[in-house]
N, C-alpha and C. Protein backbone atom coordinates (compact mmCIF):
# COMPACT_ATOMS: atom_id res chain seq x y z
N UNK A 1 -50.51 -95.91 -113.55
CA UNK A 1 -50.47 -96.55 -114.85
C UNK A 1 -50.22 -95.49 -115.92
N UNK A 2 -49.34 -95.91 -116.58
CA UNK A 2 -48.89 -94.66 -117.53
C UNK A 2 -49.48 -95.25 -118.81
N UNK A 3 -49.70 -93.92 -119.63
CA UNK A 3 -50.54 -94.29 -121.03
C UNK A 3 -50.17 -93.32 -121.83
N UNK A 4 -50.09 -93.75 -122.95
CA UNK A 4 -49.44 -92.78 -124.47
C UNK A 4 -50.57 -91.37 -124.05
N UNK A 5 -49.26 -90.40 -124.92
CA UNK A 5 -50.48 -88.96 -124.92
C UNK A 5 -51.30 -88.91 -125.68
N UNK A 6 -51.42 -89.67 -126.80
CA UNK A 6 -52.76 -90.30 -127.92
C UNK A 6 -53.65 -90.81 -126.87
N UNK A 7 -53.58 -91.51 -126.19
CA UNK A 7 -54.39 -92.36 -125.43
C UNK A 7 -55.15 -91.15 -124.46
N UNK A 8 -54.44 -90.45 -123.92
CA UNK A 8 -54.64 -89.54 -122.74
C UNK A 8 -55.16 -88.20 -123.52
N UNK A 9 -55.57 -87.96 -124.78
CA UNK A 9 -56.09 -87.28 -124.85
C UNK A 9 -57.85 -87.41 -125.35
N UNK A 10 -57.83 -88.77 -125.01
CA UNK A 10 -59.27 -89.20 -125.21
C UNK A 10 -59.84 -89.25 -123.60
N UNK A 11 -59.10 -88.94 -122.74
CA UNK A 11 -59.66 -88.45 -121.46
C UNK A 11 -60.18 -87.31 -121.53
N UNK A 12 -60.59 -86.80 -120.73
CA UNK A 12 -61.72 -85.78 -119.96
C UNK A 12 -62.18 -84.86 -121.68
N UNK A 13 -62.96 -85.55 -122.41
CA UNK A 13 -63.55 -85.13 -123.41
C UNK A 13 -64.70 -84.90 -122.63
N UNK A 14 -65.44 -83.84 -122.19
CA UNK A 14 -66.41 -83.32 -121.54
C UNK A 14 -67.04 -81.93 -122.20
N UNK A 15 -68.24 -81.57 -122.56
CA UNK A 15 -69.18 -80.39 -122.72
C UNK A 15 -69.07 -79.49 -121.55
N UNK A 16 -68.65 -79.69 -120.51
CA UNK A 16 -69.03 -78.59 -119.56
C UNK A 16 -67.49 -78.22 -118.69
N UNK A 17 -67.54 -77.08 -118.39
CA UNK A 17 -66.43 -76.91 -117.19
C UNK A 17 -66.03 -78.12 -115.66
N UNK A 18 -64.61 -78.45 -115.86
CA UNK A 18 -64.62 -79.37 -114.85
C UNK A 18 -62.98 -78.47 -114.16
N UNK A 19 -63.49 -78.67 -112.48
CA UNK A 19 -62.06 -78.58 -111.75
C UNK A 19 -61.17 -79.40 -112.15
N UNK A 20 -59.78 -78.81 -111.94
CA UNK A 20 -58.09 -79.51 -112.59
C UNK A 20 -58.16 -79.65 -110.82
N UNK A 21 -57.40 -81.01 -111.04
CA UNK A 21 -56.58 -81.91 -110.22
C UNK A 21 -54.89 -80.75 -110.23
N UNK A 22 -54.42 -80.73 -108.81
CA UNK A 22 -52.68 -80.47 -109.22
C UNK A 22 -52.10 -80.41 -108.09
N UNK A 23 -51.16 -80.80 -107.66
CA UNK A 23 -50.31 -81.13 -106.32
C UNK A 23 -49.08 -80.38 -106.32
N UNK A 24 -48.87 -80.00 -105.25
CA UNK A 24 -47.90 -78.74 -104.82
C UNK A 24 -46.82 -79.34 -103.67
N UNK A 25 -45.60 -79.41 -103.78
CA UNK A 25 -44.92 -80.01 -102.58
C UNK A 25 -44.07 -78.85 -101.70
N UNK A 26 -44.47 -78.85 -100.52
CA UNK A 26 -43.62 -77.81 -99.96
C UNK A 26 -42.51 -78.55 -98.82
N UNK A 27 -41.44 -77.98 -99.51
CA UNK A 27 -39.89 -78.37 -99.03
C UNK A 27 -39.26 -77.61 -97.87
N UNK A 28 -39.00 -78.24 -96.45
CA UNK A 28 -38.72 -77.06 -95.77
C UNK A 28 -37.16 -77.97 -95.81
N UNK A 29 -36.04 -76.90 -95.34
CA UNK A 29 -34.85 -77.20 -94.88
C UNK A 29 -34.10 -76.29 -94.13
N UNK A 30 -33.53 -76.65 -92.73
CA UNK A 30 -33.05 -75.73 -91.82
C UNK A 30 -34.27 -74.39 -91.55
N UNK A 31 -35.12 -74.48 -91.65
CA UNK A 31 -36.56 -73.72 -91.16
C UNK A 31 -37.01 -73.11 -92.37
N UNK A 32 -36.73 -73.13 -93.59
CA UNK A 32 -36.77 -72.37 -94.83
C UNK A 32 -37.58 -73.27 -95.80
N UNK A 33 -38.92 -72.55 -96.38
CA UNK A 33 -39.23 -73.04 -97.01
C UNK A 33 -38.79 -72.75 -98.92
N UNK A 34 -38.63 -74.30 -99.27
CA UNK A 34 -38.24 -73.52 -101.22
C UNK A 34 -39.44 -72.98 -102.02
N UNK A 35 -39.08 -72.14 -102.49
CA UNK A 35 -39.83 -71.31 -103.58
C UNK A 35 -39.44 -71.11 -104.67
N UNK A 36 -40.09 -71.56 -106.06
CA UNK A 36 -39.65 -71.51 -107.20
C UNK A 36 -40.32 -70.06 -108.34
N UNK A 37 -39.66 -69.38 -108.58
CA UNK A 37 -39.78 -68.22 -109.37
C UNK A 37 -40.19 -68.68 -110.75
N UNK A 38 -41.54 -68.33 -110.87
CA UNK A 38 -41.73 -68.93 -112.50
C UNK A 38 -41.79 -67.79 -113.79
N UNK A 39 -40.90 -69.25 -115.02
CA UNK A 39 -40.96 -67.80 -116.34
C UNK A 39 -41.53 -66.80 -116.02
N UNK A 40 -41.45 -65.73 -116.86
CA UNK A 40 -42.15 -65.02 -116.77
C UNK A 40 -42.92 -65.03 -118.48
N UNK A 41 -42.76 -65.91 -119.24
CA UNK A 41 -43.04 -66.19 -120.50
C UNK A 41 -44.62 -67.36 -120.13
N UNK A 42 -44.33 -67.79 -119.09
CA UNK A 42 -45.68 -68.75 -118.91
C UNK A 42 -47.16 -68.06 -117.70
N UNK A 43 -47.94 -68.39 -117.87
CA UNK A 43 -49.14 -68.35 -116.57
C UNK A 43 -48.49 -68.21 -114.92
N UNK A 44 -48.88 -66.66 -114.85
CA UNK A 44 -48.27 -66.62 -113.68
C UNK A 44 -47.20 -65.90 -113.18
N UNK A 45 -46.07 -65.70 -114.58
CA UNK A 45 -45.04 -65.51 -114.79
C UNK A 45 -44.20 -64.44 -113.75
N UNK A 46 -43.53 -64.34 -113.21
CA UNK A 46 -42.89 -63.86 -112.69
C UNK A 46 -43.44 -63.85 -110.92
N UNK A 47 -43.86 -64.70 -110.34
CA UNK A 47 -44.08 -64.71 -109.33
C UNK A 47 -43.31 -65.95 -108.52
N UNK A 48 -43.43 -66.41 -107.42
CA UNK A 48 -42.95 -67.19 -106.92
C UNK A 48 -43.81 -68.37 -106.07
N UNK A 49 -43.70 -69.59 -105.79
CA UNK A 49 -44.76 -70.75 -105.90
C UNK A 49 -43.54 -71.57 -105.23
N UNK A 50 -44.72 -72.60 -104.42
CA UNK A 50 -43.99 -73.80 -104.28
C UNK A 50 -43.93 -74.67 -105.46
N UNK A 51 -43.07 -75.64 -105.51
CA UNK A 51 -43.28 -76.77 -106.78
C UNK A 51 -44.08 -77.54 -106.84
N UNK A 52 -44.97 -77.65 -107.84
CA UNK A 52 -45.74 -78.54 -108.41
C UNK A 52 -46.48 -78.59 -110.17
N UNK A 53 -47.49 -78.98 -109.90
CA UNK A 53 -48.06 -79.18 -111.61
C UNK A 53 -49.62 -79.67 -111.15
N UNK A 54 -49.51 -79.81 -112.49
CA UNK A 54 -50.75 -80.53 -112.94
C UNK A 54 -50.84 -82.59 -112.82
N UNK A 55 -51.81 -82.93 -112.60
CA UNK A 55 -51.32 -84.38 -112.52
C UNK A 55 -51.45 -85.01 -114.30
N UNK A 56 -50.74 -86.07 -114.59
CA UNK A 56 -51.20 -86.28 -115.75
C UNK A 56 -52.20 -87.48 -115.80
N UNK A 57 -52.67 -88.08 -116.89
CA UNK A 57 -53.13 -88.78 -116.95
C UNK A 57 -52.81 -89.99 -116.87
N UNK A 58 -53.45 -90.98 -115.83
CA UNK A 58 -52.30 -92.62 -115.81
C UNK A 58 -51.84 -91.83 -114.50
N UNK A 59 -51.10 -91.18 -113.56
CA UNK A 59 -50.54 -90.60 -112.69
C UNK A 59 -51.53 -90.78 -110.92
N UNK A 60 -50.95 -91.20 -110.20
CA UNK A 60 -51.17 -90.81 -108.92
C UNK A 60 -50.45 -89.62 -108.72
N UNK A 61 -51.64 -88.52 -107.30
CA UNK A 61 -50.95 -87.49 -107.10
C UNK A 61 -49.61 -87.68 -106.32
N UNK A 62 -49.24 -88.71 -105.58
CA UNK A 62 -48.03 -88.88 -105.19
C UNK A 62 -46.73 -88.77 -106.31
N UNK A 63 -47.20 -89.96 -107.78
CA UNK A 63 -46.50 -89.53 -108.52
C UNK A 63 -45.89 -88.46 -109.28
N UNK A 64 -47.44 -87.95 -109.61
CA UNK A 64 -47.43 -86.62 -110.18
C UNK A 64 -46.14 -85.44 -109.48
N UNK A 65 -47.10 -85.21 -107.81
CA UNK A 65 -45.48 -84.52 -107.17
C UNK A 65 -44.34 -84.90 -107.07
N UNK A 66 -43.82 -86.12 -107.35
CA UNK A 66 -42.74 -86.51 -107.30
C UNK A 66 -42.01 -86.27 -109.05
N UNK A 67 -42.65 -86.38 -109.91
CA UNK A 67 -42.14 -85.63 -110.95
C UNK A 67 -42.19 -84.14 -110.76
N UNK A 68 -43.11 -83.54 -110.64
CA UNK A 68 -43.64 -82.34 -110.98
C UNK A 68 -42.22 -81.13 -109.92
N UNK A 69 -41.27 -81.88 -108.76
CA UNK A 69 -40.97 -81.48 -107.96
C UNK A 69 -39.12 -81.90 -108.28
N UNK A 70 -39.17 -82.71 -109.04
CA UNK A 70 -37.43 -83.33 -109.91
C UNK A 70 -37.62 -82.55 -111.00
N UNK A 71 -38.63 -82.29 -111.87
CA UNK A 71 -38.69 -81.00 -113.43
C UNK A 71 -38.31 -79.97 -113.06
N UNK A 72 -39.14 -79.30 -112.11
CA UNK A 72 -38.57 -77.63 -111.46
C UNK A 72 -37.96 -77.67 -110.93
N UNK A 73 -37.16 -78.32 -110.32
CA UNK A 73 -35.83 -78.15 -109.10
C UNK A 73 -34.96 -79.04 -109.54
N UNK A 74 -35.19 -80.32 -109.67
CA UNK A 74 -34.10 -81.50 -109.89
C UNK A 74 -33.99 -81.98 -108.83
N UNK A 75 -34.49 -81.78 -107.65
CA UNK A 75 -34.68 -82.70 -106.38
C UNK A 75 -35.47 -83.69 -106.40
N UNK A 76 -34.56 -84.81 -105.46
CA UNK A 76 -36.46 -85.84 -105.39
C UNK A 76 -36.66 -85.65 -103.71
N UNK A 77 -37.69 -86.28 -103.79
CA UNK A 77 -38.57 -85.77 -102.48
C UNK A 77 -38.26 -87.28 -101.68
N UNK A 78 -37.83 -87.19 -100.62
CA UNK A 78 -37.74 -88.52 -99.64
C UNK A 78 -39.47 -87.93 -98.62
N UNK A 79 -39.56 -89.23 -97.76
CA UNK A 79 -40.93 -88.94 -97.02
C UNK A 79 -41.82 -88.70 -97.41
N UNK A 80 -42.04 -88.75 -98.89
CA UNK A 80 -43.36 -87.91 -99.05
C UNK A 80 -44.31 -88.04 -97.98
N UNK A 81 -45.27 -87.00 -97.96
CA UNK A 81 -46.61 -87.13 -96.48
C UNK A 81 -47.38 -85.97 -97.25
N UNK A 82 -48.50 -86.97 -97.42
CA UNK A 82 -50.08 -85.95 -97.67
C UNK A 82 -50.17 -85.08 -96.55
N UNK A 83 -50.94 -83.87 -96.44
CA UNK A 83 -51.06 -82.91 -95.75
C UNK A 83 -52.24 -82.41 -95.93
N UNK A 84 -52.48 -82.08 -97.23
CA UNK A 84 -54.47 -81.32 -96.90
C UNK A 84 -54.43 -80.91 -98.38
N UNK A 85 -55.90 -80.74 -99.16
CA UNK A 85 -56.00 -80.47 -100.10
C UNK A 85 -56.79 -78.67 -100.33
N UNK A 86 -56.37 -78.32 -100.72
CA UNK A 86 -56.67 -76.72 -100.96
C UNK A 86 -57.56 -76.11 -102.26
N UNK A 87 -58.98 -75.31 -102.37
CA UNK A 87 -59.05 -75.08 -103.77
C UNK A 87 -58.71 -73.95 -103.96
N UNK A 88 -58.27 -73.88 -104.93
CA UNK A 88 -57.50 -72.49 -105.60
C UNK A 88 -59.04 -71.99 -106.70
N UNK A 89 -59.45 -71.13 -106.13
CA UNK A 89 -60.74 -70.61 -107.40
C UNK A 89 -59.97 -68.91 -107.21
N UNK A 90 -59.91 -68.91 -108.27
CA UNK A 90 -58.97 -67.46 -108.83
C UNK A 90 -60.14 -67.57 -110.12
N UNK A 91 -61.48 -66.87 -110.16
CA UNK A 91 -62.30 -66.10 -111.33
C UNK A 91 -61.42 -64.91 -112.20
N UNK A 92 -60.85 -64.43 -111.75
CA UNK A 92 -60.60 -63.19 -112.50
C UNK A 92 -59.40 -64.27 -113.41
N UNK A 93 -58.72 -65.19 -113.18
CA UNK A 93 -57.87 -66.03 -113.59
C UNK A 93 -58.49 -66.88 -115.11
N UNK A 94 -59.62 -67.17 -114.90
CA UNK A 94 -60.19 -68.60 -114.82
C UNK A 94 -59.72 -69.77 -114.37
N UNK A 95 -59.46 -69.98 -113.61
CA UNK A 95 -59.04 -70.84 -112.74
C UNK A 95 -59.33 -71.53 -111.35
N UNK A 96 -59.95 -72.87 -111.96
CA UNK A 96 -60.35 -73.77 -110.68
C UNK A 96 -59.74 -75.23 -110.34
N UNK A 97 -58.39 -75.13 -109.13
CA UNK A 97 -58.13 -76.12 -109.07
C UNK A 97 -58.01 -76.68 -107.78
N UNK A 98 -58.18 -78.10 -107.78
CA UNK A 98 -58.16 -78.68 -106.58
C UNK A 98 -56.23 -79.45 -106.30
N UNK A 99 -55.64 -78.18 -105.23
CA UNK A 99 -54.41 -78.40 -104.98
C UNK A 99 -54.17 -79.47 -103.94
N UNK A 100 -53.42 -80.65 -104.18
CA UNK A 100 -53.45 -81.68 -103.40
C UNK A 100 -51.71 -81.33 -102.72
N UNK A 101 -51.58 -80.88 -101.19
CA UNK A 101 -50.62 -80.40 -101.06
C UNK A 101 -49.77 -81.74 -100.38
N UNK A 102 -48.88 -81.84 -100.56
CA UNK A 102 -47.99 -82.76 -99.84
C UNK A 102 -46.29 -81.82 -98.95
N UNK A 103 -45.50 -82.90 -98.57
CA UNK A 103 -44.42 -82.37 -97.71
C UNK A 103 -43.33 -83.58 -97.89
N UNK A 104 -42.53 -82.95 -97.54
CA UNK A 104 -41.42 -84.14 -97.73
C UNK A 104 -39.60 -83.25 -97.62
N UNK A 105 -38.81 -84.67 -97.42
CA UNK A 105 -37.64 -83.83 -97.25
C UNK A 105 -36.77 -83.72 -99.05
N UNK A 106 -35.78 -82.60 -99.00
CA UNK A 106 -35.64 -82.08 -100.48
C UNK A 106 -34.08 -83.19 -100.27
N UNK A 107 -33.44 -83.74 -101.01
CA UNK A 107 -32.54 -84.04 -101.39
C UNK A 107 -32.02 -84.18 -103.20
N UNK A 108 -30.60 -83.57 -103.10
CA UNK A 108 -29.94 -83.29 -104.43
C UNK A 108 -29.86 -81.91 -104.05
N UNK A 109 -29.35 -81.58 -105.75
CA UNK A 109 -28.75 -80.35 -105.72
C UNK A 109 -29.47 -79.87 -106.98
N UNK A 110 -30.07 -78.00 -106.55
CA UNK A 110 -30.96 -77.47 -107.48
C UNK A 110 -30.74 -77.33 -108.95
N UNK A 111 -31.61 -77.49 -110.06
CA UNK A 111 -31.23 -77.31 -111.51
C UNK A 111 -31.97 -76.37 -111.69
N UNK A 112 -31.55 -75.55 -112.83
CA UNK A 112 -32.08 -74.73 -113.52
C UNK A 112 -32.81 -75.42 -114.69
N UNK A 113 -34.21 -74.93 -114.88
CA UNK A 113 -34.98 -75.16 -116.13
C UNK A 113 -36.02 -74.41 -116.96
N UNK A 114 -36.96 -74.59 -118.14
CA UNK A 114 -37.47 -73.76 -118.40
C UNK A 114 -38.31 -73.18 -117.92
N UNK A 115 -38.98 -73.74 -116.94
CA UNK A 115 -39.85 -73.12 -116.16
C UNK A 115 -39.61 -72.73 -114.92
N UNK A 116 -38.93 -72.20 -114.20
CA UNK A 116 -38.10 -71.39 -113.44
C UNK A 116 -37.24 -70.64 -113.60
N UNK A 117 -37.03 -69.39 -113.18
CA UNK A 117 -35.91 -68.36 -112.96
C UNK A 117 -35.05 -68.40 -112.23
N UNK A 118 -35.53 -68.78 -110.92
CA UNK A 118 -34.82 -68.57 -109.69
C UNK A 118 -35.66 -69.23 -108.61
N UNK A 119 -34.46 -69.64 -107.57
CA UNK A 119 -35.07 -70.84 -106.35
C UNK A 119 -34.49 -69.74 -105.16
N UNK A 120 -35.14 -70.12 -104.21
CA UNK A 120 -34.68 -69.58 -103.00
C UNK A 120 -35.40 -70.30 -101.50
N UNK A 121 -34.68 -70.29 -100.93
CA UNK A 121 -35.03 -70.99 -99.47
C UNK A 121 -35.16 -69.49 -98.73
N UNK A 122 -36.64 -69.79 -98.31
CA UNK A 122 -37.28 -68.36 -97.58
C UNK A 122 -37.64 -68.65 -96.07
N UNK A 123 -38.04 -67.92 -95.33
CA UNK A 123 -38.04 -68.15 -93.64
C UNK A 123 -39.56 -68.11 -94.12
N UNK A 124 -40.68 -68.13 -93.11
CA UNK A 124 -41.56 -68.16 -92.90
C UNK A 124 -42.18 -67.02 -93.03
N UNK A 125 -42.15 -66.02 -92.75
CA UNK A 125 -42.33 -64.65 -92.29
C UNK A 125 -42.09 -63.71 -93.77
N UNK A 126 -40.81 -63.99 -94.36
CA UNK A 126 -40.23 -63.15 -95.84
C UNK A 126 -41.26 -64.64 -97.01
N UNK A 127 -41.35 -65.91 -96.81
CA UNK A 127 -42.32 -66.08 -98.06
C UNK A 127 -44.01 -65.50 -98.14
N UNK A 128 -44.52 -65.46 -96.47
CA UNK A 128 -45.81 -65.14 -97.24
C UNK A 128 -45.88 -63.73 -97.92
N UNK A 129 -44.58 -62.77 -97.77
CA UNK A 129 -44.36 -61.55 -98.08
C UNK A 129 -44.35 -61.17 -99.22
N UNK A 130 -44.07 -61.96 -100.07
CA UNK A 130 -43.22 -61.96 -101.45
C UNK A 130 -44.92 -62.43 -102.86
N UNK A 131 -44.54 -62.14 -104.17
CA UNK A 131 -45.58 -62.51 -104.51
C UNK A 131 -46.02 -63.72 -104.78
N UNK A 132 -46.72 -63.92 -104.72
CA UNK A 132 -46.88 -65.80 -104.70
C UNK A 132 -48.18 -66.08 -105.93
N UNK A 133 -47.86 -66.64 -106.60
CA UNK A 133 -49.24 -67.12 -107.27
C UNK A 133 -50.22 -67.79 -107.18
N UNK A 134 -50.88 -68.10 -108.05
CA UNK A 134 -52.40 -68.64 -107.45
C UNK A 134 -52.79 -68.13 -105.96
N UNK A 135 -52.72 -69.38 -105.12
CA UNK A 135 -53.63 -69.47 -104.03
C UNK A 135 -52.19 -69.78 -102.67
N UNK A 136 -50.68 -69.85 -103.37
CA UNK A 136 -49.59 -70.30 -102.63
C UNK A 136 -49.45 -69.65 -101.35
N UNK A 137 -49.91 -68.12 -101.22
CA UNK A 137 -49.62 -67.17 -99.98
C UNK A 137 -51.09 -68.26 -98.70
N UNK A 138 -51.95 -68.26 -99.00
CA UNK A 138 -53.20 -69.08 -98.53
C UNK A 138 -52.75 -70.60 -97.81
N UNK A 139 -52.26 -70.89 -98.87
CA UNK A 139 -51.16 -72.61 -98.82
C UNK A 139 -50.71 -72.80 -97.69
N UNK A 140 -49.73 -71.85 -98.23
CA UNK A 140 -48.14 -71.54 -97.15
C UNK A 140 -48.96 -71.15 -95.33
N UNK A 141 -49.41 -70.26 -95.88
CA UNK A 141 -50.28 -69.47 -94.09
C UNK A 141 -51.10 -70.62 -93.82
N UNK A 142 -51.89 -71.82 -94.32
CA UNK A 142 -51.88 -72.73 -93.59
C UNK A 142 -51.34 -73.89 -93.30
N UNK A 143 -50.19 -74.05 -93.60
CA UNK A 143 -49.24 -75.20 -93.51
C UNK A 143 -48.72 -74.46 -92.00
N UNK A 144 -48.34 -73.23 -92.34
CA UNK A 144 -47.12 -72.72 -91.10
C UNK A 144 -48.17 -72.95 -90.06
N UNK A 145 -49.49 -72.52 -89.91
CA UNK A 145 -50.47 -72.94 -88.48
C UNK A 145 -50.24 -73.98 -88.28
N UNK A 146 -50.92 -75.13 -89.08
CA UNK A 146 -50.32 -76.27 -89.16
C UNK A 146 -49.39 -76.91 -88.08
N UNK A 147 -48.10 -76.22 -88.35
CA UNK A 147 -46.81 -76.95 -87.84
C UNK A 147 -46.53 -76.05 -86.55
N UNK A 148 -47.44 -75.24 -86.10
CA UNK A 148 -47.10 -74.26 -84.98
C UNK A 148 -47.74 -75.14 -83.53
């Protein structure tokens, strides 16, 4: 159910610290998983991540990744499939979130936007290598058990 951002900002009016909701979709194709290079002007910046966000308000996390995964890439996701939820607690960050990871196949063709630099389809072995933000290197190393 979608609701004005007036409306949605009379949500989570709370006194105390609460975990963020945010869903991450990881895209494999021909054995390669995508990785999106973020600004380096935003949180995070210059590292590399699977696609996702934050959920909004009014939003299922299905929805949520299914936007959050057409904004940074311009792909939509066929199959979506839940997979496992992950917490990302990064203190030195401040940062506590509960990553709701999903999977699915990538179709279209990649866009460039403001919140990305650069996309790349990585093997298994060269993404957990590379820098990854948040909690994505953690993610990734258990998805690949996962599917082994």
């Amino acid at each position: 159910m979608k609701i004005s951002l007036d409306q949605a900002k009379e949500f989570n009016r709370v006194h105390f610290p609460i975990v963020k909701a945010t869903v991450g979709c990881i895209l494999i194709k021909e054995n390669k998983v995508l990785l999106t290079k973020r600004n380096p002007e935003i949180f995070e910046g210059n590292k590399w991540c699977i696609p996702g966000g934050h959920i909004d308000i009014g939003e299922t996390p299905d929805e949520a990744v299914i936007r959050e995964v057409k904004e940074e890439t311009g792909l939509n996701v066929n199959k979506l499939k839940f997979l496992f939820y992950f917490t990302e607690f990064l203190p030195e960050l401040k940062v506590h979130n509960l990553a709701i990871i999903f999977t699915g196949e990538p179709e279209g063709k990649l866009k460039e936007n403001e919140e990305v630099t650069e996309f790349g389809w990585f093997s298994i072995e060269k993404a957990i290598k590379l820098d990854l933000a948040f909690k994505h290197k953690e993610i990734l190393t258990k998805y690949f058990k996962i599917k082994k």
